[in-house]
Protein backbone atom coordinates (compact mmCIF):
# COMPACT_ATOMS: atom_id res chain seq x y z
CA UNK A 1 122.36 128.48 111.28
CA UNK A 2 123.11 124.79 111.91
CA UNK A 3 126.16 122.93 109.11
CA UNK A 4 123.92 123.09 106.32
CA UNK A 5 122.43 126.55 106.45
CA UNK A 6 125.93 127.71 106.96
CA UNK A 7 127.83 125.41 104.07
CA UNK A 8 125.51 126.85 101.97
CA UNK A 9 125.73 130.43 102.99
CA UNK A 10 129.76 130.20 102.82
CA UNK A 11 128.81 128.60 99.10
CA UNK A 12 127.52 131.24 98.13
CA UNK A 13 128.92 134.16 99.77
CA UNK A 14 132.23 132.96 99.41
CA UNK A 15 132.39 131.64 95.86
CA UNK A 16 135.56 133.28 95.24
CA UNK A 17 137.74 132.51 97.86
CA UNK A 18 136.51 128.57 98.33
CA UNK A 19 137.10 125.52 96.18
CA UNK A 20 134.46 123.46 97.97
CA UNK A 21 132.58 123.02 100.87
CA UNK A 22 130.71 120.53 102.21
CA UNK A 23 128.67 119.05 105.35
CA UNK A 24 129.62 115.44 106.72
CA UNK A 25 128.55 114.29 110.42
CA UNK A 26 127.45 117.60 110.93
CA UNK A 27 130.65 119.37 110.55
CA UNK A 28 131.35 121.87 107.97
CA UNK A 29 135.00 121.46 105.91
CA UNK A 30 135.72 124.20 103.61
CA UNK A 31 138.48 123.42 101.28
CA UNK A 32 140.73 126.12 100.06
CA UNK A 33 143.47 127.54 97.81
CA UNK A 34 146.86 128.61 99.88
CA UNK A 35 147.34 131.85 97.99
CA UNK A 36 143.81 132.34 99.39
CA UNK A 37 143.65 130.55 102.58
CA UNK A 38 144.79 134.39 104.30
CA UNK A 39 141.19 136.02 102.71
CA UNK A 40 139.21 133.01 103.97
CA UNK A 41 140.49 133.45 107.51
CA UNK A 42 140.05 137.40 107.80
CA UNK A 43 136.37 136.67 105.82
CA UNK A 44 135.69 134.09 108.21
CA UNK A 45 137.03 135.63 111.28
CA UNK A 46 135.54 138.89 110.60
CA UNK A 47 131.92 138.70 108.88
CA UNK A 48 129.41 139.47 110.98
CA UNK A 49 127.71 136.21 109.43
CA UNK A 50 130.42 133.91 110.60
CA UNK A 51 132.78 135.37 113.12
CA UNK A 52 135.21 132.84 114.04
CA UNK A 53 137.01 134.28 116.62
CA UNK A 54 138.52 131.16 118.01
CA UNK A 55 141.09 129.16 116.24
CA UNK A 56 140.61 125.29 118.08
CA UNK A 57 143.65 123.36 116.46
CA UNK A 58 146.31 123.51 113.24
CA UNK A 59 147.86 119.69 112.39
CA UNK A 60 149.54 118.55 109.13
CA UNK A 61 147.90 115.61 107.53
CA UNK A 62 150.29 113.17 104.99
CA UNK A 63 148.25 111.13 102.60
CA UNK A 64 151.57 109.48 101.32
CA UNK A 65 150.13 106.17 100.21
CA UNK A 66 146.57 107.07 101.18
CA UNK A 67 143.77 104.64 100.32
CA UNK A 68 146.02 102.03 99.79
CA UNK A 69 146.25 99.06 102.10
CA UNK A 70 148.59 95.79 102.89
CA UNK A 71 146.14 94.74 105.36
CA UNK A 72 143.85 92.37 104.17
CA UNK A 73 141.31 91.42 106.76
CA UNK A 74 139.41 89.09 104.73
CA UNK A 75 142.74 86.63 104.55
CA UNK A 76 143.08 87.41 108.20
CA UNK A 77 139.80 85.79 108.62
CA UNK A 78 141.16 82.81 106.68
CA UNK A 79 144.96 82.09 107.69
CA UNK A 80 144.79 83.45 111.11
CA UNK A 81 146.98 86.42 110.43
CA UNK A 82 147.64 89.16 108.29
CA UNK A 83 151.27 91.03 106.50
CA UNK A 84 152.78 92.43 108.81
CA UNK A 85 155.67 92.78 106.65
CA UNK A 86 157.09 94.16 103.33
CA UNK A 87 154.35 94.23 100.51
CA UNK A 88 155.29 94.31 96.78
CA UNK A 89 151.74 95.09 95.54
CA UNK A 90 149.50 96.55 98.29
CA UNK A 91 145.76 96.96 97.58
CA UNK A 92 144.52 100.25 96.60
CA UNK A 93 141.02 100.91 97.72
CA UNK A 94 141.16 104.56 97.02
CA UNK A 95 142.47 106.77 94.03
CA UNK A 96 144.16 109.46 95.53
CA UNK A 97 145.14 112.99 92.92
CA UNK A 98 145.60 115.81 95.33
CA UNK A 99 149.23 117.06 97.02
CA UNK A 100 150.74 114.56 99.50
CA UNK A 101 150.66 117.37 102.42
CA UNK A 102 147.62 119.57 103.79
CA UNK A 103 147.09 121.76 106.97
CA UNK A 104 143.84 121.86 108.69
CA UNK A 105 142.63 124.63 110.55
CA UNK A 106 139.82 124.24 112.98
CA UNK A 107 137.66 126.80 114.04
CA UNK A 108 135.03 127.93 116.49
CA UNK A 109 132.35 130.66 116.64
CA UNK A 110 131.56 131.90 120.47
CA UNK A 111 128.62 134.31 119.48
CA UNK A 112 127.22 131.60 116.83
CA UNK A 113 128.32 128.43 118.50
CA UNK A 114 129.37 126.92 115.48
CA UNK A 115 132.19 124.77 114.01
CA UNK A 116 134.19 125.03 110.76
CA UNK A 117 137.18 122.95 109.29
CA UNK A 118 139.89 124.64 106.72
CA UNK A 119 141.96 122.49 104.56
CA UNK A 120 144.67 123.05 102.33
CA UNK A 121 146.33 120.96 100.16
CA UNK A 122 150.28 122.13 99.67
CA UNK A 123 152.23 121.64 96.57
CA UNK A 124 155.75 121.02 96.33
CA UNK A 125 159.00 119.59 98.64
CA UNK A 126 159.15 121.10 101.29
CA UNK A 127 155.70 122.11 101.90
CA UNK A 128 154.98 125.90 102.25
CA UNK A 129 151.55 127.72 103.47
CA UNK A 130 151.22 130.96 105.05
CA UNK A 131 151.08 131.40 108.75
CA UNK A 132 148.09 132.86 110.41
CA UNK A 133 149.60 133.96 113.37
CA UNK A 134 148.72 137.52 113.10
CA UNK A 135 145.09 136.42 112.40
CA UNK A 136 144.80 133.84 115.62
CA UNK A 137 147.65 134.04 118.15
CA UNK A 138 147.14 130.38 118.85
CA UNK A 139 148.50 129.36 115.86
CA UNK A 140 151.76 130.04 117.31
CA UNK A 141 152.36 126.79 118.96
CA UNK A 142 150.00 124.88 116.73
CA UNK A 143 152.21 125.66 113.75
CA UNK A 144 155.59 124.94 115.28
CA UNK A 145 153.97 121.62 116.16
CA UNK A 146 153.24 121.10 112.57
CA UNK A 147 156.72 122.15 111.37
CA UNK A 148 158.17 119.98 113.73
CA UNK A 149 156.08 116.85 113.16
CA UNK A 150 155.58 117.25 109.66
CA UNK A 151 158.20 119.59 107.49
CA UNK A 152 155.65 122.23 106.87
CA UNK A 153 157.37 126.13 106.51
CA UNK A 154 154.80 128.77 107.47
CA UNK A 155 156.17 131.41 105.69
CA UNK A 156 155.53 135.15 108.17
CA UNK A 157 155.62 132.98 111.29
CA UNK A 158 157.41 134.52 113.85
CA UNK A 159 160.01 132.23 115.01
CA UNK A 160 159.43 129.07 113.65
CA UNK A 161 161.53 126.13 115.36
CA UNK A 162 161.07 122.89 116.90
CA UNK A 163 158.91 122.29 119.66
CA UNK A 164 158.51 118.36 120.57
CA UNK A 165 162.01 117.40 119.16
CA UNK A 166 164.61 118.68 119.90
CA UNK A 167 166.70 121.00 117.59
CA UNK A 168 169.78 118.35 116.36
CA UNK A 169 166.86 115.77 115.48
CA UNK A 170 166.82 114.72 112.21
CA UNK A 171 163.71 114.31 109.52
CA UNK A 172 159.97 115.01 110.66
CA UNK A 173 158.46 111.94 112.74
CA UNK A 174 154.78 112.13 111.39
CA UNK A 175 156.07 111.80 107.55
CA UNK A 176 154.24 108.20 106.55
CA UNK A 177 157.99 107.61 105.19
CA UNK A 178 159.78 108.18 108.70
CA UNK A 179 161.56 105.00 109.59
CA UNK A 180 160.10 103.56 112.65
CA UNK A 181 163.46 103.23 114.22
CA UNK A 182 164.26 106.70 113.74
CA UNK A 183 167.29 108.68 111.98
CA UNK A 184 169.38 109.14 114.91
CA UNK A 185 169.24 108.30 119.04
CA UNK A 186 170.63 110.17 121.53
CA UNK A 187 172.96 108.97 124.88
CA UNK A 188 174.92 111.11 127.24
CA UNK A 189 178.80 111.48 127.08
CA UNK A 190 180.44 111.58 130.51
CA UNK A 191 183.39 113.27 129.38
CA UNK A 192 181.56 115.98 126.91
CA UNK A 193 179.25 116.75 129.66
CA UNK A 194 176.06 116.26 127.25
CA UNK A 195 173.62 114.51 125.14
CA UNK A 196 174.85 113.42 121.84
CA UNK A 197 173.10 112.36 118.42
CA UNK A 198 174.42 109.46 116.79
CA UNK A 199 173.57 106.97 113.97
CA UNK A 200 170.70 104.42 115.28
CA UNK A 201 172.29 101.04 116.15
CA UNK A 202 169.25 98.90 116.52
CA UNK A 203 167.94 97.10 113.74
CA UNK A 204 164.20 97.56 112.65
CA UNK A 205 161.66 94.74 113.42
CA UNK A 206 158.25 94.39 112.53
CA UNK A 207 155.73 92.15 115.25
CA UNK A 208 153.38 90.37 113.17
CA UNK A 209 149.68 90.54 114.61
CA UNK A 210 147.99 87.21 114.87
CA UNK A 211 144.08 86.57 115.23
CA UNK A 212 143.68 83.79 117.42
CA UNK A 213 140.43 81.99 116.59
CA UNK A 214 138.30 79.86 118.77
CA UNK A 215 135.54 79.08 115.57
């Protein structure tokens, strides 16, 4: 089956377990439900129409303030540069309705040699999805990364800590709303005989881009 064949069979073999899926580039993204998200991955995992037996990547996506934009090229064109600062009234290009937070699984077939994208939109503060460890092993790693980066709880993971930052760092770098400058920074005491976390001391600066023009 090539994307469409197989959006179409997951359509309509799996009407109740999707909310939508759909063929762009040709990639197949099925969109999902978390309470069902677990009976989509044994389905898909399993069927002997589908069998996705390989689980590629898991990442956190934040559409905080998606589709809307300080940037505005055309004045770029005109003045030479564009905000690079604070904006009281940024453009929005795109109306955005669903959760702030989503995980996206990606998946791969060895026996059909085909590709499928999950995604789940989470509800709430802090985010919470099931983990789907005991369905691909890989997501071990994949969803500490996303807990770490992004404040997402996988609820049935096995031990679900940090794994780029380390355990006394504060907030979730990858959050849109993460100061650049960071919560905290770290320097080593002499006399404790370790690293310490304390308050960030530098103060935040924003480099304004600048198109030079030769017209």
């Amino acid at each position: 089956m090539n994307a469409e064949q197989l959006a179409a069979h997951i359509n309509q073999e799996l009407t109740e377990l999707v909310q939508a899926c759909n063929t762009a580039f040709g990639e197949v993204t099925v969109e999902v439900e978390t309470a069902k998200l677990r009976d989509l991955c044994f389905k898909l995992r399993d069927h002997q129409a589908y069998q996705f037996n390989l689980l590629i990547d898991v990442c956190g996506v934040d559409y905080l303030d998606y589709g809307k934009s300080g940037w505005r090229t055309e004045d770029a064109t005109f003045m030479g540069f564009s905000r690079g600062t604070e904006v009281e009234d940024p453009v929005c290009e795109v109306a955005w309705e669903k959760p702030r937070f989503a995980v996206v699984y990606h998946l791969l077939s060895l026996i059909h040699n085909q590709r499928l994208r999950i995604c789940v939109f989470i509800e709430g503060e802090p985010p919470v999805i099931d983990s789907v460890v005991d369905i691909w092993a890989a997501a071990n790693w994949f969803e500490r990364e996303a807990f770490d980066l992004f404040g997402i709880l996988f609820t049935g993971h096995p031990n679900l800590r940090r794994i780029l930052t380390d355990y006394d760092f504060v907030g979730h770098p990858f959050r849109k709303d993460f100061p650049l400058i960071g919560q905290v920074e770290m320097r080593y005491d002499a006399n404790l005989g370790r690293c310490v976390y304390e308050p960030v001391s530098i103060q935040p600066r924003v480099v304004i881009p600048k198109v030079i023009r030769h017209d």
